[in-house]
PDB file of N, CA and C in Angstrom:
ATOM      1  N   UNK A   1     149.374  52.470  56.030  1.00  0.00           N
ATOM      2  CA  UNK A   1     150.166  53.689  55.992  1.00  0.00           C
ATOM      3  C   UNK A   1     149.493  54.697  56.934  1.00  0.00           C
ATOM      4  N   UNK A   2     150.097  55.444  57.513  1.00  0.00           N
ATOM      5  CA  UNK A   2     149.831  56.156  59.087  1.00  0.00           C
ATOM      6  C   UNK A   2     149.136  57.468  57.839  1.00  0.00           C
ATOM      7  N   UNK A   3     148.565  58.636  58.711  1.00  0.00           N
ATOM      8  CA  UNK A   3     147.928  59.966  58.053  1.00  0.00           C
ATOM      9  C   UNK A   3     149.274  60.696  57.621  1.00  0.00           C
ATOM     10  N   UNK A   4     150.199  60.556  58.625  1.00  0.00           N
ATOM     11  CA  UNK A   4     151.377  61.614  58.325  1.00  0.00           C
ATOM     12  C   UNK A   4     151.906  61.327  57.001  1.00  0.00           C
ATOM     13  N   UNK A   5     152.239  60.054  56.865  1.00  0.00           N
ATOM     14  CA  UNK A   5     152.911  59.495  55.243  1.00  0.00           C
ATOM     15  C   UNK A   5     151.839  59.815  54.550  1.00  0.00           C
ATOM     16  N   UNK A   6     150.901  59.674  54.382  1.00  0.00           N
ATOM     17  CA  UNK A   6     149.973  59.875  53.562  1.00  0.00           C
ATOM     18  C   UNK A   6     149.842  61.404  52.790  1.00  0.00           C
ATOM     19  N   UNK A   7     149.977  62.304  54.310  1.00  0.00           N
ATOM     20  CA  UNK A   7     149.683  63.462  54.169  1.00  0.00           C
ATOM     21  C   UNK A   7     150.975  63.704  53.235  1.00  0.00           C
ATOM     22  N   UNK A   8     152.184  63.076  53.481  1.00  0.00           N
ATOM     23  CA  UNK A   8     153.323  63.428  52.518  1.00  0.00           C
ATOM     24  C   UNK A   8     153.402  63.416  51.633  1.00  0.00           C
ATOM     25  N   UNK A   9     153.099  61.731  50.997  1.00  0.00           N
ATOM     26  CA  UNK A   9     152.440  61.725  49.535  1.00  0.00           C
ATOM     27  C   UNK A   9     151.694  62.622  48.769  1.00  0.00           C
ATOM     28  N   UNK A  10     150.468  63.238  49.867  1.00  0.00           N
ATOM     29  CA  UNK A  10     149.273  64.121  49.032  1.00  0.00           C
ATOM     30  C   UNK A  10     150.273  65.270  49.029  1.00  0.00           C
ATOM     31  N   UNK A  11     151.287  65.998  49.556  1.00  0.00           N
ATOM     32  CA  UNK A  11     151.769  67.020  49.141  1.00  0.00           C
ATOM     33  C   UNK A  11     153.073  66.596  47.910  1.00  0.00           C
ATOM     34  N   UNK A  12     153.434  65.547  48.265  1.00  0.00           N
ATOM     35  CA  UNK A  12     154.635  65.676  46.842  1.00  0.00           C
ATOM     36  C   UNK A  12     154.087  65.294  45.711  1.00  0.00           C
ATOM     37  N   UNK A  13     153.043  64.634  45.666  1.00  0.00           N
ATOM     38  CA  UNK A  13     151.612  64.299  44.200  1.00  0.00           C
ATOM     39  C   UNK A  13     151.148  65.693  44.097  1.00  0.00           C
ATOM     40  N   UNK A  14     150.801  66.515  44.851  1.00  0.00           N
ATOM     41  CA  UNK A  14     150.426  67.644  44.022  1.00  0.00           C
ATOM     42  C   UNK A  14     151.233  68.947  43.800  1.00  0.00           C
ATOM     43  N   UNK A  15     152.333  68.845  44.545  1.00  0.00           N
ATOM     44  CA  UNK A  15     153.450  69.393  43.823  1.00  0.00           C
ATOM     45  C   UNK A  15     153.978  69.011  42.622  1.00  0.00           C
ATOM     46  N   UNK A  16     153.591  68.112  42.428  1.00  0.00           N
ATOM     47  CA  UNK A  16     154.249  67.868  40.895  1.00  0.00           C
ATOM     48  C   UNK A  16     153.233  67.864  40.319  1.00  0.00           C
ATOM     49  N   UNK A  17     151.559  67.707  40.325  1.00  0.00           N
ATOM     50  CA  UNK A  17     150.675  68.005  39.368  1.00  0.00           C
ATOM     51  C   UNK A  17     150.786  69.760  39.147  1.00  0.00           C
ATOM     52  N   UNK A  18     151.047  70.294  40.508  1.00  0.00           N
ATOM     53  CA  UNK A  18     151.275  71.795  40.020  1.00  0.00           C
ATOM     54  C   UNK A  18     152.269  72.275  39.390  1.00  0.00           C
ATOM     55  N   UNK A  19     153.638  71.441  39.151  1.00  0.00           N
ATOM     56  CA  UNK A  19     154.614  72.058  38.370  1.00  0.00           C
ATOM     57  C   UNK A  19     154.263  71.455  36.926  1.00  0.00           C
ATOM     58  N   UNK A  20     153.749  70.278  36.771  1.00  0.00           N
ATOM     59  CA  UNK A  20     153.169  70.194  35.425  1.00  0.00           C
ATOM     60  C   UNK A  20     152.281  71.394  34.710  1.00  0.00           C
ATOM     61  N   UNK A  21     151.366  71.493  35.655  1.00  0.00           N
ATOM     62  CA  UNK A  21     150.234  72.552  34.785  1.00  0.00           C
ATOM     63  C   UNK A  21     150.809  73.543  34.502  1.00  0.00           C
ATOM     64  N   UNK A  22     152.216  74.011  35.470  1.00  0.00           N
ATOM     65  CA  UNK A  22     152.622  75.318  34.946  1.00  0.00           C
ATOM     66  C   UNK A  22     153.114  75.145  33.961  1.00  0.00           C
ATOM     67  N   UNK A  23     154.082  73.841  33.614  1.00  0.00           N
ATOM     68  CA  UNK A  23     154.875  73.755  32.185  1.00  0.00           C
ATOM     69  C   UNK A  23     153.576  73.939  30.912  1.00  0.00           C
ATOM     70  N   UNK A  24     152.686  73.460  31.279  1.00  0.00           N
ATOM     71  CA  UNK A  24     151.556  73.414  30.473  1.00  0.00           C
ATOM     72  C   UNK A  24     151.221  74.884  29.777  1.00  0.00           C
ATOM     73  N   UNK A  25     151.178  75.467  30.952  1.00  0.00           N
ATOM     74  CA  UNK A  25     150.829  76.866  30.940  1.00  0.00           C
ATOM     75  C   UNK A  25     151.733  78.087  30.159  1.00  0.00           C
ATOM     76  N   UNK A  26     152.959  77.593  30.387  1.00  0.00           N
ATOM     77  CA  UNK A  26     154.012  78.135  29.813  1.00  0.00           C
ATOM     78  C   UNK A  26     153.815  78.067  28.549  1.00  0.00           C
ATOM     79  N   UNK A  27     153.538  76.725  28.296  1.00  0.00           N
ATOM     80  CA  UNK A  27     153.682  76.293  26.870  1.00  0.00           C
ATOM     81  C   UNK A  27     153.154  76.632  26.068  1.00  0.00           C
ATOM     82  N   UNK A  28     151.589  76.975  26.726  1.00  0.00           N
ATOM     83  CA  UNK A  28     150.393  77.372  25.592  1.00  0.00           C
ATOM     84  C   UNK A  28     150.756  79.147  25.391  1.00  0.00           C
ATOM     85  N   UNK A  29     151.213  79.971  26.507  1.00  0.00           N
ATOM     86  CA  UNK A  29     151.295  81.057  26.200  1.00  0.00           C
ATOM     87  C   UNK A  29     152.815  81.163  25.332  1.00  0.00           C
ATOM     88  N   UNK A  30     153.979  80.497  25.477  1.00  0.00           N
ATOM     89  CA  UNK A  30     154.660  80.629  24.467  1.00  0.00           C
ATOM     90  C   UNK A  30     154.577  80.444  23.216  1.00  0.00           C
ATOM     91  N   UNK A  31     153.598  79.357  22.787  1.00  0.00           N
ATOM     92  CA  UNK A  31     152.532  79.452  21.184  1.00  0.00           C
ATOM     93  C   UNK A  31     152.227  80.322  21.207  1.00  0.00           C
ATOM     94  N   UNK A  32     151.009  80.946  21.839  1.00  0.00           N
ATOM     95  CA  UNK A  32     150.446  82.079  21.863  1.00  0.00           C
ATOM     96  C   UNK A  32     151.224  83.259  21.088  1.00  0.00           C
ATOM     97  N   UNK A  33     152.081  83.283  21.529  1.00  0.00           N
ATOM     98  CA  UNK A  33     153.039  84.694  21.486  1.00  0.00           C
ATOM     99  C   UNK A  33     153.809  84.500  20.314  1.00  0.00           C
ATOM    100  N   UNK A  34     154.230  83.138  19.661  1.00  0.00           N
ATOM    101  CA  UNK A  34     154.700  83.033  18.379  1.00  0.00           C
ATOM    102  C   UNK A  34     154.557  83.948  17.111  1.00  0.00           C
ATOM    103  N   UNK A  35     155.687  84.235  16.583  1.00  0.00           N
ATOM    104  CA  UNK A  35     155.064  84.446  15.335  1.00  0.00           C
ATOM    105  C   UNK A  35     155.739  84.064  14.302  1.00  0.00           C
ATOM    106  N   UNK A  36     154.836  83.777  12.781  1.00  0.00           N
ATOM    107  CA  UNK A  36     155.342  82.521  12.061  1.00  0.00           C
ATOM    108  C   UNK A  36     156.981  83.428  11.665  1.00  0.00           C
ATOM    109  N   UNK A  37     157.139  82.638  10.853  1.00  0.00           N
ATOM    110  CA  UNK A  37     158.495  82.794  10.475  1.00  0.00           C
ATOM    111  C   UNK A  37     158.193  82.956   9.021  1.00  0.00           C
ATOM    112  N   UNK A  38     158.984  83.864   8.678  1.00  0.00           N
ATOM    113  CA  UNK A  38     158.683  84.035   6.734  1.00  0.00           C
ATOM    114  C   UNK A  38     159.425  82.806   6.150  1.00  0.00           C
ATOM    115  N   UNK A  39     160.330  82.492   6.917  1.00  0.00           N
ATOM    116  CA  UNK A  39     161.598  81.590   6.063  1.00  0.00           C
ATOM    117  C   UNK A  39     161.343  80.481   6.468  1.00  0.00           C
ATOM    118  N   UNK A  40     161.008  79.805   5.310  1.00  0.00           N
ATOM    119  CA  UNK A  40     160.924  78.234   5.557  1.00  0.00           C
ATOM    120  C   UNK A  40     161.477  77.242   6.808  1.00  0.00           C
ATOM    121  N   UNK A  41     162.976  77.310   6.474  1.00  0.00           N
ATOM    122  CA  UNK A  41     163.933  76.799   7.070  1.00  0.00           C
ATOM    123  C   UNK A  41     163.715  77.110   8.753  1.00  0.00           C
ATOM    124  N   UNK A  42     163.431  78.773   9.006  1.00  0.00           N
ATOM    125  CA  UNK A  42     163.276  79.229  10.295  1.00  0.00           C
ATOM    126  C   UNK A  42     161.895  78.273  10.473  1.00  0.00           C
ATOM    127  N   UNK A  43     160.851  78.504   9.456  1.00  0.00           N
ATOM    128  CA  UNK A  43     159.624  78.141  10.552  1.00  0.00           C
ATOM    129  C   UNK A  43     159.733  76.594  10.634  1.00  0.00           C
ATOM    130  N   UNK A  44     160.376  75.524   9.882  1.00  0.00           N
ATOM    131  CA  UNK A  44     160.287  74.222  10.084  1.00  0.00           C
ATOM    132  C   UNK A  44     161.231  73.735  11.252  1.00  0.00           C
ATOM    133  N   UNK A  45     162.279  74.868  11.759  1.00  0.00           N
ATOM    134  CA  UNK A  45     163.115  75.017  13.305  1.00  0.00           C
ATOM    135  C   UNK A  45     162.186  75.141  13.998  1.00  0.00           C
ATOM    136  N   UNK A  46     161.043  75.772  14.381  1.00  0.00           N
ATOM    137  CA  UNK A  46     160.198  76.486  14.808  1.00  0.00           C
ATOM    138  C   UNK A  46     159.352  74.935  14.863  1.00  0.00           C
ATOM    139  N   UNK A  47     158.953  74.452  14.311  1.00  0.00           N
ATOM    140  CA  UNK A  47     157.623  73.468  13.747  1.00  0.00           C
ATOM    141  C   UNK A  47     158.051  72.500  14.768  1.00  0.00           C
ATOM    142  N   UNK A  48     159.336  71.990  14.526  1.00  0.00           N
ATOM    143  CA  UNK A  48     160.118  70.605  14.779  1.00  0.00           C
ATOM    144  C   UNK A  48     160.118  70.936  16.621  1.00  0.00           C
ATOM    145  N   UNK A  49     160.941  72.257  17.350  1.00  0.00           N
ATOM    146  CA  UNK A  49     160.725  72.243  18.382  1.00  0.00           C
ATOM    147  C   UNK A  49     159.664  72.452  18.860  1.00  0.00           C
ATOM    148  N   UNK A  50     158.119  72.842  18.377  1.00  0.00           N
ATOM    149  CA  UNK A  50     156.612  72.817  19.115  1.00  0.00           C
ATOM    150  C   UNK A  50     156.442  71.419  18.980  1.00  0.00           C
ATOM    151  N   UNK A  51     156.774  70.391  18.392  1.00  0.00           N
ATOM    152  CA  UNK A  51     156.314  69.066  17.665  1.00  0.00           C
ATOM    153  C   UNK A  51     156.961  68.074  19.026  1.00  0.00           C
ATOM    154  N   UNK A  52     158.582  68.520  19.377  1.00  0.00           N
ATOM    155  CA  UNK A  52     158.828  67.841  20.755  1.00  0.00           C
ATOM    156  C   UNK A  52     158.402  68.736  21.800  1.00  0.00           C
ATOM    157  N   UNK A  53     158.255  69.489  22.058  1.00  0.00           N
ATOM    158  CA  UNK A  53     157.375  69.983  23.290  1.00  0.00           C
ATOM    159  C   UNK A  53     156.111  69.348  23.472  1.00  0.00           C
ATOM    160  N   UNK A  54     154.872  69.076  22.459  1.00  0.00           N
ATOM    161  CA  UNK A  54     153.825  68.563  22.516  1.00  0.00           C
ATOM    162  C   UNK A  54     154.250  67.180  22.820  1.00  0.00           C
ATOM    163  N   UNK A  55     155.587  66.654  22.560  1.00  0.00           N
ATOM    164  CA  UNK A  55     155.370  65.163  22.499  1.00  0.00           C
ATOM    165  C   UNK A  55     155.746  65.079  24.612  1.00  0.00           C
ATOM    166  N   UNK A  56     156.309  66.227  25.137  1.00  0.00           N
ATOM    167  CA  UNK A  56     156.959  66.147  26.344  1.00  0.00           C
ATOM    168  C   UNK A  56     155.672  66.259  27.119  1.00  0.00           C
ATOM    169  N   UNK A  57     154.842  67.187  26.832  1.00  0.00           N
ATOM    170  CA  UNK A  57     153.286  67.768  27.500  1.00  0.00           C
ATOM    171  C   UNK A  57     152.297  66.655  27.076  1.00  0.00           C
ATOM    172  N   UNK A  58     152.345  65.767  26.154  1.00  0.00           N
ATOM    173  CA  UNK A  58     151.687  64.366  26.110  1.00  0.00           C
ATOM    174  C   UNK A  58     152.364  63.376  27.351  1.00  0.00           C
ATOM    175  N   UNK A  59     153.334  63.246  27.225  1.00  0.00           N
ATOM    176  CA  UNK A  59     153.950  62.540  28.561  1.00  0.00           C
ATOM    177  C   UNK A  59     153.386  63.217  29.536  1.00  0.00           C
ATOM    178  N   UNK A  60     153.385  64.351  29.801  1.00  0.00           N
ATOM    179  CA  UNK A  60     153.503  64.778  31.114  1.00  0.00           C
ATOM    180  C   UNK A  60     151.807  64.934  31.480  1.00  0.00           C
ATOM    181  N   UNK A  61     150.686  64.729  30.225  1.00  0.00           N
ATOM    182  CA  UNK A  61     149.391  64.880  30.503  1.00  0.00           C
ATOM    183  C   UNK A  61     149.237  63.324  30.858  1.00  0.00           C
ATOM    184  N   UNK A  62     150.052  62.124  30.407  1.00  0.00           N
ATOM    185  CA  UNK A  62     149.218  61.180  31.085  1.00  0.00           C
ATOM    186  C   UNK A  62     149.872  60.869  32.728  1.00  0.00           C
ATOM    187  N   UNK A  63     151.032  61.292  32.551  1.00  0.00           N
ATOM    188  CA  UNK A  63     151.382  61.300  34.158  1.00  0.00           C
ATOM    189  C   UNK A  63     150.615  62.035  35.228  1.00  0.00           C
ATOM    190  N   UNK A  64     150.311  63.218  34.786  1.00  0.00           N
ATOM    191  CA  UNK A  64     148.979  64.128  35.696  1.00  0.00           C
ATOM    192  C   UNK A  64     147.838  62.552  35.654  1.00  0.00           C
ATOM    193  N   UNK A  65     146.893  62.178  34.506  1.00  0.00           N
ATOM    194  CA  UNK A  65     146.379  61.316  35.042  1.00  0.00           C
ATOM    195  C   UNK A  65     146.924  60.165  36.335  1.00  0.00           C
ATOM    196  N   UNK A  66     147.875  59.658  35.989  1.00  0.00           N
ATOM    197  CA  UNK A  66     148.639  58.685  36.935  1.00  0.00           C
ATOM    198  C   UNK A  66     148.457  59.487  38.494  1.00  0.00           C
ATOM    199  N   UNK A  67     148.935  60.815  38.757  1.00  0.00           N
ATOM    200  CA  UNK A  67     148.885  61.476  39.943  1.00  0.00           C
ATOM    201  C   UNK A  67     147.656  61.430  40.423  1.00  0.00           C
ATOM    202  N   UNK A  68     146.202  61.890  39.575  1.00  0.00           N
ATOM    203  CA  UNK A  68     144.784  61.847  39.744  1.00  0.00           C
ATOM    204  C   UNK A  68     144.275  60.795  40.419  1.00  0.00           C
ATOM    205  N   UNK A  69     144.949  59.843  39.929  1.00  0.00           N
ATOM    206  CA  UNK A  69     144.592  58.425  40.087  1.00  0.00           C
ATOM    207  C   UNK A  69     144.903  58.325  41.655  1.00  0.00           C
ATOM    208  N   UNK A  70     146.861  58.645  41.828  1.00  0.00           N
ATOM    209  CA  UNK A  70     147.254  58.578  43.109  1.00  0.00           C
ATOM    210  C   UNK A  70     146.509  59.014  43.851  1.00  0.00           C
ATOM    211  N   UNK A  71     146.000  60.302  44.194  1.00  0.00           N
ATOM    212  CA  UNK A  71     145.407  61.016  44.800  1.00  0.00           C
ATOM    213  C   UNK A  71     144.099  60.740  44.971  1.00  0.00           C
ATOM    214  N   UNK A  72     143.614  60.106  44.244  1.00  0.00           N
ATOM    215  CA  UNK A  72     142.115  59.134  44.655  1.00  0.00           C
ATOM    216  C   UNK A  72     142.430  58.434  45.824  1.00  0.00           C
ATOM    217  N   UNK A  73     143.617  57.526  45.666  1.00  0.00           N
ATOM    218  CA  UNK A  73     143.837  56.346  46.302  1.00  0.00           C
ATOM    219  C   UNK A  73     144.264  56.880  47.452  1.00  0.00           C
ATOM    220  N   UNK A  74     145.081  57.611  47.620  1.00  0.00           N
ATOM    221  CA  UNK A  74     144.941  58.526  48.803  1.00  0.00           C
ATOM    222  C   UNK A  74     143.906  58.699  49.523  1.00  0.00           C
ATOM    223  N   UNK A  75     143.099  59.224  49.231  1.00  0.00           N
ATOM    224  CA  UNK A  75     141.796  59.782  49.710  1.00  0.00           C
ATOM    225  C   UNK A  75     140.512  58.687  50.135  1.00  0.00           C
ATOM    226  N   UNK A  76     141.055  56.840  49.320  1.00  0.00           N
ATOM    227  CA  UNK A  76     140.384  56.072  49.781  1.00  0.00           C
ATOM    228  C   UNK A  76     141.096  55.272  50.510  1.00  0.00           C
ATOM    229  N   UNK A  77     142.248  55.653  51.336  1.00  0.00           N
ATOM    230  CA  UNK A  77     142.755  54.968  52.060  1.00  0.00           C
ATOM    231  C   UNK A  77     143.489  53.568  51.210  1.00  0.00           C
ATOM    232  N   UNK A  78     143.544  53.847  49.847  1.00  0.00           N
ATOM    233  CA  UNK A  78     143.685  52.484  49.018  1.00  0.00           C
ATOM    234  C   UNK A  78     145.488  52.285  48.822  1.00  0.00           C
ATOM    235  N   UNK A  79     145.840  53.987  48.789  1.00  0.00           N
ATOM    236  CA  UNK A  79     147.235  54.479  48.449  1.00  0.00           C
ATOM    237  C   UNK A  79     148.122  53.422  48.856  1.00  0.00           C
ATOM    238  N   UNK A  80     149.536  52.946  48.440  1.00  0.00           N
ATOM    239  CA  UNK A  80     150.422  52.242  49.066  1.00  0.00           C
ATOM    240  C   UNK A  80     149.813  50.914  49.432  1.00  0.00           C
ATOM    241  N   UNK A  81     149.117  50.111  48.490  1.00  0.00           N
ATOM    242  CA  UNK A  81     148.370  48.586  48.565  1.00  0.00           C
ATOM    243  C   UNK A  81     148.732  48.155  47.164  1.00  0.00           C
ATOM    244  N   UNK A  82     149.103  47.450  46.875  1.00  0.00           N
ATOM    245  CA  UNK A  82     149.314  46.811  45.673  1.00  0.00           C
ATOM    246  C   UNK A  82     147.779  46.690  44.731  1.00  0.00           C
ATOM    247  N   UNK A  83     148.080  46.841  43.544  1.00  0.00           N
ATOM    248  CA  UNK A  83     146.014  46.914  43.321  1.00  0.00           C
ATOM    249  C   UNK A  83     145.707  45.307  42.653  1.00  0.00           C
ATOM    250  N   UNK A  84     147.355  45.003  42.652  1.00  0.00           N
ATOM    251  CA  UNK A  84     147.431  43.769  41.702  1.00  0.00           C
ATOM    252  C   UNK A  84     147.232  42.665  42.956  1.00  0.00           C
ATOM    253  N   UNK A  85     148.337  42.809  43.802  1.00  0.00           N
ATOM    254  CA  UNK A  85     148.288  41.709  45.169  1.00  0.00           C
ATOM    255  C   UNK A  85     147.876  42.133  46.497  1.00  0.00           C
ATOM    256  N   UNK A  86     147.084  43.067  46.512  1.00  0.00           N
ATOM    257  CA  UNK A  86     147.204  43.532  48.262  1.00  0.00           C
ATOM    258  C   UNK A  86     147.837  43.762  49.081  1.00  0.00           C
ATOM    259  N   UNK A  87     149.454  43.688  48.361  1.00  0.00           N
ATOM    260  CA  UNK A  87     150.743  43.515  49.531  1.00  0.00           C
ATOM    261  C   UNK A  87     150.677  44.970  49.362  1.00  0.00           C
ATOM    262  N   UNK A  88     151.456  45.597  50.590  1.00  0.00           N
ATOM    263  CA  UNK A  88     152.640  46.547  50.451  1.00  0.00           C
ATOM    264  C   UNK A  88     152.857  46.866  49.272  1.00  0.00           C
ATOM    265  N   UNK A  89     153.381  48.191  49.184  1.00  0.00           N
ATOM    266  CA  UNK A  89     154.077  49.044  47.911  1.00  0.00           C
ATOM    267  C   UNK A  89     155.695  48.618  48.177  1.00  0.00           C
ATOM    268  N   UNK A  90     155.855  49.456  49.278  1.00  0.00           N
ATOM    269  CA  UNK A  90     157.055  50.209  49.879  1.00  0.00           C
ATOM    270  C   UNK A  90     157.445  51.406  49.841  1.00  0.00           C
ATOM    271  N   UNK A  91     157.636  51.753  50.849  1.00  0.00           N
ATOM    272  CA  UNK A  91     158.166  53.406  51.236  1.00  0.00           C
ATOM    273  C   UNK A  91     159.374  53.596  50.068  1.00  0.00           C
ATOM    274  N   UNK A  92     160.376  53.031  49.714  1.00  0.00           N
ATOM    275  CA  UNK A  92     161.069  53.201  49.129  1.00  0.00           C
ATOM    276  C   UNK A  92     160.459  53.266  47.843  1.00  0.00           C
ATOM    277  N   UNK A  93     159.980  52.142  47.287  1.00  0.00           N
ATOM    278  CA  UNK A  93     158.843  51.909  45.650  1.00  0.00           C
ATOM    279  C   UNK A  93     158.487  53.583  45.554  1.00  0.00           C
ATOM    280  N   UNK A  94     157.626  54.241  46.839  1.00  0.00           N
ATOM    281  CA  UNK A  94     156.946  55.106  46.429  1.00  0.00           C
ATOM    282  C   UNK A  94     157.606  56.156  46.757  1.00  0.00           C
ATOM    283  N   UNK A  95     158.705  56.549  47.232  1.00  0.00           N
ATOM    284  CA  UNK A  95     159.389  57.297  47.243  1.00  0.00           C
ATOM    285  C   UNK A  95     160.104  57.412  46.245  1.00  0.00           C
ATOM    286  N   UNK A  96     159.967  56.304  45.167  1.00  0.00           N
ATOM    287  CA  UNK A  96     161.220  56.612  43.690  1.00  0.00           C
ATOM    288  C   UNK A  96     160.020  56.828  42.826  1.00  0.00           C
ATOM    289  N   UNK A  97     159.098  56.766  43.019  1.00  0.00           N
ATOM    290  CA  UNK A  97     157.524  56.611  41.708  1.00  0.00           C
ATOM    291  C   UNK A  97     156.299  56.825  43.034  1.00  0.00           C
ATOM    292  N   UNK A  98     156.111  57.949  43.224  1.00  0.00           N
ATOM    293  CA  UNK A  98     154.784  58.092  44.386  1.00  0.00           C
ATOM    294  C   UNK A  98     153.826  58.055  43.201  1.00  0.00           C
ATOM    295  N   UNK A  99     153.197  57.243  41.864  1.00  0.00           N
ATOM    296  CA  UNK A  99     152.254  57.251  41.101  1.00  0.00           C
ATOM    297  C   UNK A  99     152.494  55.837  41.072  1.00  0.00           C
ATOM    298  N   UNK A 100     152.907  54.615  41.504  1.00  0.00           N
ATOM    299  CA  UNK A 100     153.170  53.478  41.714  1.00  0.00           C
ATOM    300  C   UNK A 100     151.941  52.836  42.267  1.00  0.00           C
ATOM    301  N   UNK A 101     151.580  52.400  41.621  1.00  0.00           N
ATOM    302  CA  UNK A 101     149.905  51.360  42.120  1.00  0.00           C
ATOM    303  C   UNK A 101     150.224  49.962  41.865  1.00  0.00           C
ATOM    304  N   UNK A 102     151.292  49.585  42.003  1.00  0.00           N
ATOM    305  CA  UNK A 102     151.431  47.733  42.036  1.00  0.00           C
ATOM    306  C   UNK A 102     153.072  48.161  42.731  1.00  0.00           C
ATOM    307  N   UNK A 103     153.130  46.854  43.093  1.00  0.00           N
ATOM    308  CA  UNK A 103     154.639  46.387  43.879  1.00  0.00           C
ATOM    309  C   UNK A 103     155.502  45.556  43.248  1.00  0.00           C
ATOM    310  N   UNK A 104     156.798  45.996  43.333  1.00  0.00           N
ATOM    311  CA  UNK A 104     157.402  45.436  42.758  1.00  0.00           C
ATOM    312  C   UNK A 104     157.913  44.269  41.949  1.00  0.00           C
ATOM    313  N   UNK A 105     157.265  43.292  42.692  1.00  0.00           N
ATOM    314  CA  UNK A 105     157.268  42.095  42.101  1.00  0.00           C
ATOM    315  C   UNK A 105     155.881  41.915  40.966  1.00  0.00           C
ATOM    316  N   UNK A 106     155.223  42.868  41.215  1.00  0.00           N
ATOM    317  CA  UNK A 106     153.844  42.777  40.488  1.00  0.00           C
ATOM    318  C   UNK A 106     154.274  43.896  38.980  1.00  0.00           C
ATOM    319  N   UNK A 107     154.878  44.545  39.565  1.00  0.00           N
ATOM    320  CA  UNK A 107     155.221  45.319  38.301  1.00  0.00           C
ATOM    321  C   UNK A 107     156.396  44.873  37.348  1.00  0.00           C
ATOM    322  N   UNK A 108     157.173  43.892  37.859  1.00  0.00           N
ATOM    323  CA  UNK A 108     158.020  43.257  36.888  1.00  0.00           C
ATOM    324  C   UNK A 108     157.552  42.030  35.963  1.00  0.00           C
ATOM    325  N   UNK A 109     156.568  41.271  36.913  1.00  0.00           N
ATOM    326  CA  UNK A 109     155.381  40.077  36.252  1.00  0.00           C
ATOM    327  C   UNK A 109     154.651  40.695  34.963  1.00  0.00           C
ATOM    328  N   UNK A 110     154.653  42.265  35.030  1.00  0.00           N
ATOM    329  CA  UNK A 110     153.667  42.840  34.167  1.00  0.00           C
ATOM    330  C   UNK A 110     154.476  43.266  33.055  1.00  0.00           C
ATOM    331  N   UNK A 111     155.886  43.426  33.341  1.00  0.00           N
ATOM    332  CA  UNK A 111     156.487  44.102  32.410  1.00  0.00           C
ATOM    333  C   UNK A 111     156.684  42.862  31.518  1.00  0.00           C
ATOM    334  N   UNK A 112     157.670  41.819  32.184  1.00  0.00           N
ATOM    335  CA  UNK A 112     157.926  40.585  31.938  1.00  0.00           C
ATOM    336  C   UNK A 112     156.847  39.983  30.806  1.00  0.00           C
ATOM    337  N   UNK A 113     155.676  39.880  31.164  1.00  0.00           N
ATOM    338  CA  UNK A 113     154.658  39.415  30.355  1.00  0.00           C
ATOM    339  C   UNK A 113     155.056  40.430  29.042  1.00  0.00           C
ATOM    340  N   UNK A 114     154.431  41.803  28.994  1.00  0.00           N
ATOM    341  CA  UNK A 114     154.302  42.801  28.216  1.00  0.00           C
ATOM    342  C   UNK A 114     155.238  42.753  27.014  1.00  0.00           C
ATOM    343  N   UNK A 115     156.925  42.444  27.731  1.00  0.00           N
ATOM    344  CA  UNK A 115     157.826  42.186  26.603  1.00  0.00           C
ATOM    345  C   UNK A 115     157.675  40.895  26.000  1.00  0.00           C
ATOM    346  N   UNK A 116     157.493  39.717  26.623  1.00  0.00           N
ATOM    347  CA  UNK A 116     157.174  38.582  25.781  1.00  0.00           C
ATOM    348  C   UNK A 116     155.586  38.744  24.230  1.00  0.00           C
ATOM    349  N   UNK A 117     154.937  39.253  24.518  1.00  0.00           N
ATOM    350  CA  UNK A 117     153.495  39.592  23.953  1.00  0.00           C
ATOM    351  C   UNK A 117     154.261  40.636  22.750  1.00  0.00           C
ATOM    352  N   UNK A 118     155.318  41.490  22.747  1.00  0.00           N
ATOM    353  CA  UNK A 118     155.915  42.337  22.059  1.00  0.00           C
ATOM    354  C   UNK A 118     156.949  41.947  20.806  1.00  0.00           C
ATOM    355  N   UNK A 119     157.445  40.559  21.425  1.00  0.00           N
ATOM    356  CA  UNK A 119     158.268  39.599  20.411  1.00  0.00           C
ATOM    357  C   UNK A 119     157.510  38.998  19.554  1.00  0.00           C
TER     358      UNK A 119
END
C-alpha cells in the first residue's frame, strides 16, 4: 500500500476514534448532570436508557481498541496484509471495515469455524 492510502486510512481511523471519544464524552457529562428521579417509574425510564447507552459505549470502547490496533499497523507498515495469510486485504475490504486485519476469505474460514464450535 503506497504512503498516500495509508495516509488515508490514518485519517479516517482517527476520525472515527475522535467521534467516539466525543460520544464518550457526551455521555459521561450527561450522567454527570442527571438528577435522580423521585418516581420510581421515571427513574427505572431513566436506569433502562443509561443501561443501553453503556451497552452502545461498550461496543464502541472495543472498536476504539480495533482502531488502536489499526493504527499500529499503519505505522508498521503491516496495515492492509492479511495477519492470518499475508495476502492483500483489499481497498474495497478496507474501505467497508478500515479496522479489518484478515481478508476475506480468512475472515469467513473464521467465522465459518466460530459458528460450527457454537452448535
Amino acid at each position: 500500500m503506497c504512503a498516500e492510502q495509508l495516509a488515508f486510512f490514518r485519517e479516517i481511523l482517527e476520525a472515527e476514534k475522535r467521534s467516539l471519544l466525543d460520544n464518550a464524552r457526551q455521555t459521561l457529562a450527561s450522567i454527570q448532570h442527571t438528577e435522580t428521579d423521585p418516581d420510581p417509574n421515571d427513574r427505572a425510564s431513566s436506569e433502562e436508557k443509561y443501561l443501553l447507552e453503556f451497552r452502545v459505549r461498550d461496543r464502541e470502547r472495543k472498536l476504539l481498541k480495533k482502531i488502536d490496533e489499526a493504527l499500529a499497523r499503519i505505522e508498521s507498515k503491516e496495515y492492509g496484509w492479511c495477519q492470518e495469510t499475508g495476502e492483500p486485504i483489499g481497498i474495497p475490504r478496507l474501505l467497508a471495515r478500515p479496522t479489518a486485519s484478515l481478508c476475506l476469505e480468512a475472515q469467513e474460514r473464521r467465522e465459518l469455524k466460530h459458528r460450527q464450535y457454537d452448535h
